[in-house]
PDB file of N, CA and C in Angstrom:
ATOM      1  N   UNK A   1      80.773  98.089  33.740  1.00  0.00           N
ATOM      2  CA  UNK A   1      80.729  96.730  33.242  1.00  0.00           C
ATOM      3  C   UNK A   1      79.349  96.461  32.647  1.00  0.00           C
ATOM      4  N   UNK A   2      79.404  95.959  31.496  1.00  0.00           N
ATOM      5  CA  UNK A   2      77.913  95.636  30.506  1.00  0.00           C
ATOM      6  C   UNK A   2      77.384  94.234  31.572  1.00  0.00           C
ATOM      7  N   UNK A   3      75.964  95.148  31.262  1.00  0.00           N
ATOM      8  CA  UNK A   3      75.429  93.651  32.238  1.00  0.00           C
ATOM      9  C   UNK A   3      74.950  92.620  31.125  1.00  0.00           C
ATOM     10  N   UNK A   4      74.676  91.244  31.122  1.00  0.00           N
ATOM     11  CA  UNK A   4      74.598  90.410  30.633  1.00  0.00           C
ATOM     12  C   UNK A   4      73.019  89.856  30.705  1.00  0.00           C
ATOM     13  N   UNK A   5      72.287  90.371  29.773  1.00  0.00           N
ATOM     14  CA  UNK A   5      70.620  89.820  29.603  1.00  0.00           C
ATOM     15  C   UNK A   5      70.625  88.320  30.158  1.00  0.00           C
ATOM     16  N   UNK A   6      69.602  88.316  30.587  1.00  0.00           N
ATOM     17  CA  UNK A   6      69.289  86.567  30.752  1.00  0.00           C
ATOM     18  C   UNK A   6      68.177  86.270  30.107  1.00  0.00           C
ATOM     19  N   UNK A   7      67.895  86.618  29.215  1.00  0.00           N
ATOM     20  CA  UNK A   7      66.496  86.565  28.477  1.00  0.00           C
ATOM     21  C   UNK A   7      66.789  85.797  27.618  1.00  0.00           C
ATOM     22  N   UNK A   8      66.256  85.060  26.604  1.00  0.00           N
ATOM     23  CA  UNK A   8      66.315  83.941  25.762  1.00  0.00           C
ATOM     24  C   UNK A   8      66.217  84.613  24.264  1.00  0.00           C
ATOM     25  N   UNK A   9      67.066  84.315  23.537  1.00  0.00           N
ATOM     26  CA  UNK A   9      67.850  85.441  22.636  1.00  0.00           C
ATOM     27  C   UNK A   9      66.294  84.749  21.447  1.00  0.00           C
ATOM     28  N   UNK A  10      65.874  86.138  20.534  1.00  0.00           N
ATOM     29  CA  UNK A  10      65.039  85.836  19.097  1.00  0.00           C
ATOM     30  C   UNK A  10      65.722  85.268  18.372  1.00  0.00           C
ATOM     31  N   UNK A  11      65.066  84.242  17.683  1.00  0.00           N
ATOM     32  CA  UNK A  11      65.575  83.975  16.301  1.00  0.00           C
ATOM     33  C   UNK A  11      65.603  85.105  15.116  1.00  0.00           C
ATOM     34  N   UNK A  12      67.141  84.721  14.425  1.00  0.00           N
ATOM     35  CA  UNK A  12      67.810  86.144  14.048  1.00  0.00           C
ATOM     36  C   UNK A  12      66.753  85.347  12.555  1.00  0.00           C
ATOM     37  N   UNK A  13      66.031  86.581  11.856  1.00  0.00           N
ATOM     38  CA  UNK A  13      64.981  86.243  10.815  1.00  0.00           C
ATOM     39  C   UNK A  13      65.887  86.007   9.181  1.00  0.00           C
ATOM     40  N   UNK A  14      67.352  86.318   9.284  1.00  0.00           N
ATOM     41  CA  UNK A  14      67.746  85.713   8.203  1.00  0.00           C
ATOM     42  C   UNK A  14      68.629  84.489   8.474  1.00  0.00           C
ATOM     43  N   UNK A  15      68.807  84.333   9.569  1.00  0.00           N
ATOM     44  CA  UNK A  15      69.717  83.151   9.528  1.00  0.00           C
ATOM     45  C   UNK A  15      69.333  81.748   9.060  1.00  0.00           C
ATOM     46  N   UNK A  16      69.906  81.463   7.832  1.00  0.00           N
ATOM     47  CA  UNK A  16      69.782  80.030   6.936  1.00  0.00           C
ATOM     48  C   UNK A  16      69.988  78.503   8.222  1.00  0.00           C
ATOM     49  N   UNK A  17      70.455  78.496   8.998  1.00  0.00           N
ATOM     50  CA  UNK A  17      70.685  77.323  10.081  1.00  0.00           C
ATOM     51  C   UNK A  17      70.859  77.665  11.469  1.00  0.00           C
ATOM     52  N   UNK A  18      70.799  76.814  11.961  1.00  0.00           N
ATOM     53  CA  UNK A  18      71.116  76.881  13.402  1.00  0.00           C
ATOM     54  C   UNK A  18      71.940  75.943  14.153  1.00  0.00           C
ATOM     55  N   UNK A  19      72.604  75.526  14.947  1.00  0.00           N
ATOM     56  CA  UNK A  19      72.917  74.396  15.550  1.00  0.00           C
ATOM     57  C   UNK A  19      71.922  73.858  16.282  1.00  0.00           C
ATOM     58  N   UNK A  20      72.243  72.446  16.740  1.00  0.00           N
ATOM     59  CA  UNK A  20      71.303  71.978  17.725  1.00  0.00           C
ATOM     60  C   UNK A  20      71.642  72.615  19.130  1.00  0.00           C
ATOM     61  N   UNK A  21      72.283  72.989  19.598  1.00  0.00           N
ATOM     62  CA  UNK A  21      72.802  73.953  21.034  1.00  0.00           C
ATOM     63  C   UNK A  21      72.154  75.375  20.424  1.00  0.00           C
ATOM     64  N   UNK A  22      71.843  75.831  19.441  1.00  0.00           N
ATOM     65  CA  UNK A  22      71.067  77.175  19.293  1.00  0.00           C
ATOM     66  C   UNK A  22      69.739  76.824  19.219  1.00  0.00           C
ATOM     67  N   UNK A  23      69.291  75.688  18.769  1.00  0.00           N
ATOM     68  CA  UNK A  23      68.156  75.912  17.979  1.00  0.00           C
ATOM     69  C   UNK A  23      67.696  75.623  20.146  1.00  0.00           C
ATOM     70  N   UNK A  24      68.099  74.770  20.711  1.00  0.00           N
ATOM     71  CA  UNK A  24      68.032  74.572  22.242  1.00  0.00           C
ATOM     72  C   UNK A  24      67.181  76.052  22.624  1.00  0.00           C
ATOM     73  N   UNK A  25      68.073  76.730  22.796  1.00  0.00           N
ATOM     74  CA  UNK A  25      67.975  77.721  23.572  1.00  0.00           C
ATOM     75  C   UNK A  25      66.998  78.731  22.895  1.00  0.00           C
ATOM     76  N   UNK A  26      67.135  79.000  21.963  1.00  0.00           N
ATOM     77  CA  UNK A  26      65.809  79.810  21.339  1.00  0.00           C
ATOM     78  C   UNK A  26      64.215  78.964  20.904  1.00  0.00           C
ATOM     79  N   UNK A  27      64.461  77.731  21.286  1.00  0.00           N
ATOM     80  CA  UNK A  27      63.378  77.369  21.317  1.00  0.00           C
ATOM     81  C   UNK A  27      62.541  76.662  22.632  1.00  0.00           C
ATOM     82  N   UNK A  28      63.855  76.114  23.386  1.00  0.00           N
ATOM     83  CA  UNK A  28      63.607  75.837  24.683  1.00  0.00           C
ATOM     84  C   UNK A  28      62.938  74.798  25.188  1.00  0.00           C
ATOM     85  N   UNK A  29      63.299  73.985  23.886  1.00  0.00           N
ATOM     86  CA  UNK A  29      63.154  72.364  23.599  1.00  0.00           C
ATOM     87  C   UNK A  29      64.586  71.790  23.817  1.00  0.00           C
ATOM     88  N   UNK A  30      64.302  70.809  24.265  1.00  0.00           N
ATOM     89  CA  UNK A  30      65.807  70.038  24.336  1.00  0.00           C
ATOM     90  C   UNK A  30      66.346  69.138  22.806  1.00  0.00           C
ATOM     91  N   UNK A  31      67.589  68.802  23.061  1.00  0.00           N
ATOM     92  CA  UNK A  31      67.861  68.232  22.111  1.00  0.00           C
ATOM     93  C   UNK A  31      67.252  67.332  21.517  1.00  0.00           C
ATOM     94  N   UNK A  32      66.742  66.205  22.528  1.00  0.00           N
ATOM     95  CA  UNK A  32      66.378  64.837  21.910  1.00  0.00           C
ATOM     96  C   UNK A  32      64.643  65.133  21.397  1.00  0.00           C
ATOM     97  N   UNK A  33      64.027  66.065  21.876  1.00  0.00           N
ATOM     98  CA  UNK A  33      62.957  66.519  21.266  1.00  0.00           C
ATOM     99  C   UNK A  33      63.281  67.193  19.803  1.00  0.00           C
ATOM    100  N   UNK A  34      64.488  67.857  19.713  1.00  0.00           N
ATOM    101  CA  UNK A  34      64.280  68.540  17.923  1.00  0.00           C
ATOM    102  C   UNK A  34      64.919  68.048  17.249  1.00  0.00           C
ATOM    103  N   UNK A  35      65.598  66.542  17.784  1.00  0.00           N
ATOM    104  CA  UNK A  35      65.804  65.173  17.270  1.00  0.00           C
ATOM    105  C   UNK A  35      64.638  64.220  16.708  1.00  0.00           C
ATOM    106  N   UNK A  36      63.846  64.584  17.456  1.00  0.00           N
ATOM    107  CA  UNK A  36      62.525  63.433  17.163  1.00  0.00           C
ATOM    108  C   UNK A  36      61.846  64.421  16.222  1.00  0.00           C
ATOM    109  N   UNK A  37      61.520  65.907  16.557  1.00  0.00           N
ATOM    110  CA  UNK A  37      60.759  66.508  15.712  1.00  0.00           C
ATOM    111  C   UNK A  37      61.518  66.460  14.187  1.00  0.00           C
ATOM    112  N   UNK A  38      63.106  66.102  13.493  1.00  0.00           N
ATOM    113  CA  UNK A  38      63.645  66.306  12.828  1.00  0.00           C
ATOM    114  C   UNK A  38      63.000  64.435  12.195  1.00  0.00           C
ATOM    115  N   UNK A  39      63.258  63.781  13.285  1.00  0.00           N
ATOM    116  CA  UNK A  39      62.934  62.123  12.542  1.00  0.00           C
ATOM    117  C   UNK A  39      61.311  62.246  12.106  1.00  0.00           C
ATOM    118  N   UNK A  40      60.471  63.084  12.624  1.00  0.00           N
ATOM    119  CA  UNK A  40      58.814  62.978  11.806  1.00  0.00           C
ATOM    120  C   UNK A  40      58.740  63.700  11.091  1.00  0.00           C
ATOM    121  N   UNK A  41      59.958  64.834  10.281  1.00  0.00           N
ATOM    122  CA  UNK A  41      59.444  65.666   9.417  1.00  0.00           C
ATOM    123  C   UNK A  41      58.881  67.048  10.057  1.00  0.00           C
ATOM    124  N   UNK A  42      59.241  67.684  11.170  1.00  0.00           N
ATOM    125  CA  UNK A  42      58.191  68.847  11.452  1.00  0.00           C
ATOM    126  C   UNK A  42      59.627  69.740  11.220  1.00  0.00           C
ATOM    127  N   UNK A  43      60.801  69.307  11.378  1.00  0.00           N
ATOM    128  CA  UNK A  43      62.029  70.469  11.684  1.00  0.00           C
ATOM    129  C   UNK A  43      63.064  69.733  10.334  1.00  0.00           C
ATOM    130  N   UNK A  44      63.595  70.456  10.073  1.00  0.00           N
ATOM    131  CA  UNK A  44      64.649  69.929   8.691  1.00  0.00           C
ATOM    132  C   UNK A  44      65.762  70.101   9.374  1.00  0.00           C
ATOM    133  N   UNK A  45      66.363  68.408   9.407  1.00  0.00           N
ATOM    134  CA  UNK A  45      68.284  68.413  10.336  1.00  0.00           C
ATOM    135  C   UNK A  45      68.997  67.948   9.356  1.00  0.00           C
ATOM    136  N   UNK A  46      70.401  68.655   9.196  1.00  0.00           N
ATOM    137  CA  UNK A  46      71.060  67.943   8.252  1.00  0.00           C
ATOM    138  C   UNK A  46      72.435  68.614   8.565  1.00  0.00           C
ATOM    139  N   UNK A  47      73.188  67.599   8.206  1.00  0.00           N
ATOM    140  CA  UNK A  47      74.995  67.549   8.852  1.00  0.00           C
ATOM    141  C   UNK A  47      75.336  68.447   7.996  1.00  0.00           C
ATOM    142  N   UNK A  48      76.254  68.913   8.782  1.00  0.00           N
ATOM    143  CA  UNK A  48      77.388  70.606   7.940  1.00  0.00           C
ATOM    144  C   UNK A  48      78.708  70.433   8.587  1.00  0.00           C
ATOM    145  N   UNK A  49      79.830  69.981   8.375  1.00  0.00           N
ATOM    146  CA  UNK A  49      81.080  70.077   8.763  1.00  0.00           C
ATOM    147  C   UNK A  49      80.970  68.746  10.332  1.00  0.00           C
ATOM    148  N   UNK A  50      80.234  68.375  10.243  1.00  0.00           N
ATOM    149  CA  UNK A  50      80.248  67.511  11.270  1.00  0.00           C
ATOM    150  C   UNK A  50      79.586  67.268  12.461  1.00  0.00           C
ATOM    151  N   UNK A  51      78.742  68.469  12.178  1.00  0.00           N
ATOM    152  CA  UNK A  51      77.675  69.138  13.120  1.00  0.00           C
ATOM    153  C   UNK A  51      75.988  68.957  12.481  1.00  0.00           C
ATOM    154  N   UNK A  52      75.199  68.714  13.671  1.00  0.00           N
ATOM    155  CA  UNK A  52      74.216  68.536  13.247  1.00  0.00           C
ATOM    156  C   UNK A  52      73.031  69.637  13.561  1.00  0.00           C
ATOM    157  N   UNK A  53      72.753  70.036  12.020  1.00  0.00           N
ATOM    158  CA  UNK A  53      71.989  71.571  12.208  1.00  0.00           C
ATOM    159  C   UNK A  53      70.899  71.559  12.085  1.00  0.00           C
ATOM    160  N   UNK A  54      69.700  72.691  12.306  1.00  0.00           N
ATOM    161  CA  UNK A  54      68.846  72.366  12.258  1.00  0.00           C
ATOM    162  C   UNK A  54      68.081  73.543  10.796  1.00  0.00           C
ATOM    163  N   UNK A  55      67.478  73.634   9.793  1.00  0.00           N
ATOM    164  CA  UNK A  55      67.444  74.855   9.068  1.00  0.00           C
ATOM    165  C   UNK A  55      66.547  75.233   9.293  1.00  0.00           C
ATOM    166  N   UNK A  56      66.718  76.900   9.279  1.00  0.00           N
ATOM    167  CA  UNK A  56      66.345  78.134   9.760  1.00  0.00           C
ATOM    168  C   UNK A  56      64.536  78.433   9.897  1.00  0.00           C
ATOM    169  N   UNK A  57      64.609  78.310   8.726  1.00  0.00           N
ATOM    170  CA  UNK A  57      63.047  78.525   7.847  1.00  0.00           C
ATOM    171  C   UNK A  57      62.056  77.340   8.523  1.00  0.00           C
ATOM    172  N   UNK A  58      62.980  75.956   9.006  1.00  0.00           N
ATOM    173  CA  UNK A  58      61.908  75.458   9.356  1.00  0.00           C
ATOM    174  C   UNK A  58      61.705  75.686  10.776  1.00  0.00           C
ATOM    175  N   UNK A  59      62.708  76.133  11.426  1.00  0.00           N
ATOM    176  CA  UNK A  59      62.751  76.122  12.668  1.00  0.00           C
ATOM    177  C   UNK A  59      61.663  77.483  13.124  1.00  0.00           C
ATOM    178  N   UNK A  60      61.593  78.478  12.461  1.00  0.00           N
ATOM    179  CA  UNK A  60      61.288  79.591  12.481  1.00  0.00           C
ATOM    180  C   UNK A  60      59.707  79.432  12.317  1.00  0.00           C
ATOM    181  N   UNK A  61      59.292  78.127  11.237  1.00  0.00           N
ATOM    182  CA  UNK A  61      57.739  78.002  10.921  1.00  0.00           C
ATOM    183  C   UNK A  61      57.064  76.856  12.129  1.00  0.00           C
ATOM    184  N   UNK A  62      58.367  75.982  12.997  1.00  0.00           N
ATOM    185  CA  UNK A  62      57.801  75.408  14.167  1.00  0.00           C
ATOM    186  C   UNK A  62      57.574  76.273  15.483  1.00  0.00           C
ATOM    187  N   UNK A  63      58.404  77.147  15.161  1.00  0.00           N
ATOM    188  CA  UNK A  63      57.844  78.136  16.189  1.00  0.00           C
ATOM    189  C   UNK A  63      56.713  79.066  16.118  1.00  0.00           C
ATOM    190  N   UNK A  64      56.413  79.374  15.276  1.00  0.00           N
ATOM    191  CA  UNK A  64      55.495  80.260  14.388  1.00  0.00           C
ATOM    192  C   UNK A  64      55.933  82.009  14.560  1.00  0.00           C
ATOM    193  N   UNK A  65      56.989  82.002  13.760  1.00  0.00           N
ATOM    194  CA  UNK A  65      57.925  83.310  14.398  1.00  0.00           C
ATOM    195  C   UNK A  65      57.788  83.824  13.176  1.00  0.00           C
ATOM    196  N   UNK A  66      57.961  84.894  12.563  1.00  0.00           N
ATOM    197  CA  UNK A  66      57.901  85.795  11.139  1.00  0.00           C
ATOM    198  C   UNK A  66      56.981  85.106  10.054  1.00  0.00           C
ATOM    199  N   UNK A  67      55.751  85.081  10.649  1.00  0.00           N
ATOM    200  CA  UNK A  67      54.504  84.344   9.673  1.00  0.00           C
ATOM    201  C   UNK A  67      53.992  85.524   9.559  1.00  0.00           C
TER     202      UNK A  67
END
């Protein structure tokens, strides 16, 4: 039986978006924080099918991940 990592998964370096339940967990901020960081401009959120995402590139430059 495959064992199951518990480690907190990388941001995948081409992925164009994220959800807010992904961007969660790979960043390890809660929602209502990359809610607020999205209302001052530090994270770019914007609706896709009904869902509210967060995009990739910015999420990736608030973390300071593939600089």
């Amino acid at each position: 039986m495959p064992r199951i990592s518990s480690r907190r998964p990388q941001p995948y370096s081409c992925a164009l978006s994220f959800t807010l339940s992904q961007a969660e967990s790979l960043s390890g901020l809660s929602r209502s924080t990359l809610r607020r960081r999205g209302k001052d401009g530090t994270l770019r959120l914007f609706r896709a099918g009904g869902r509210m995402m967060v995009d990739g590139a910015s999420l990736r430059r608030f973390l300071g991940v593939g600089q």
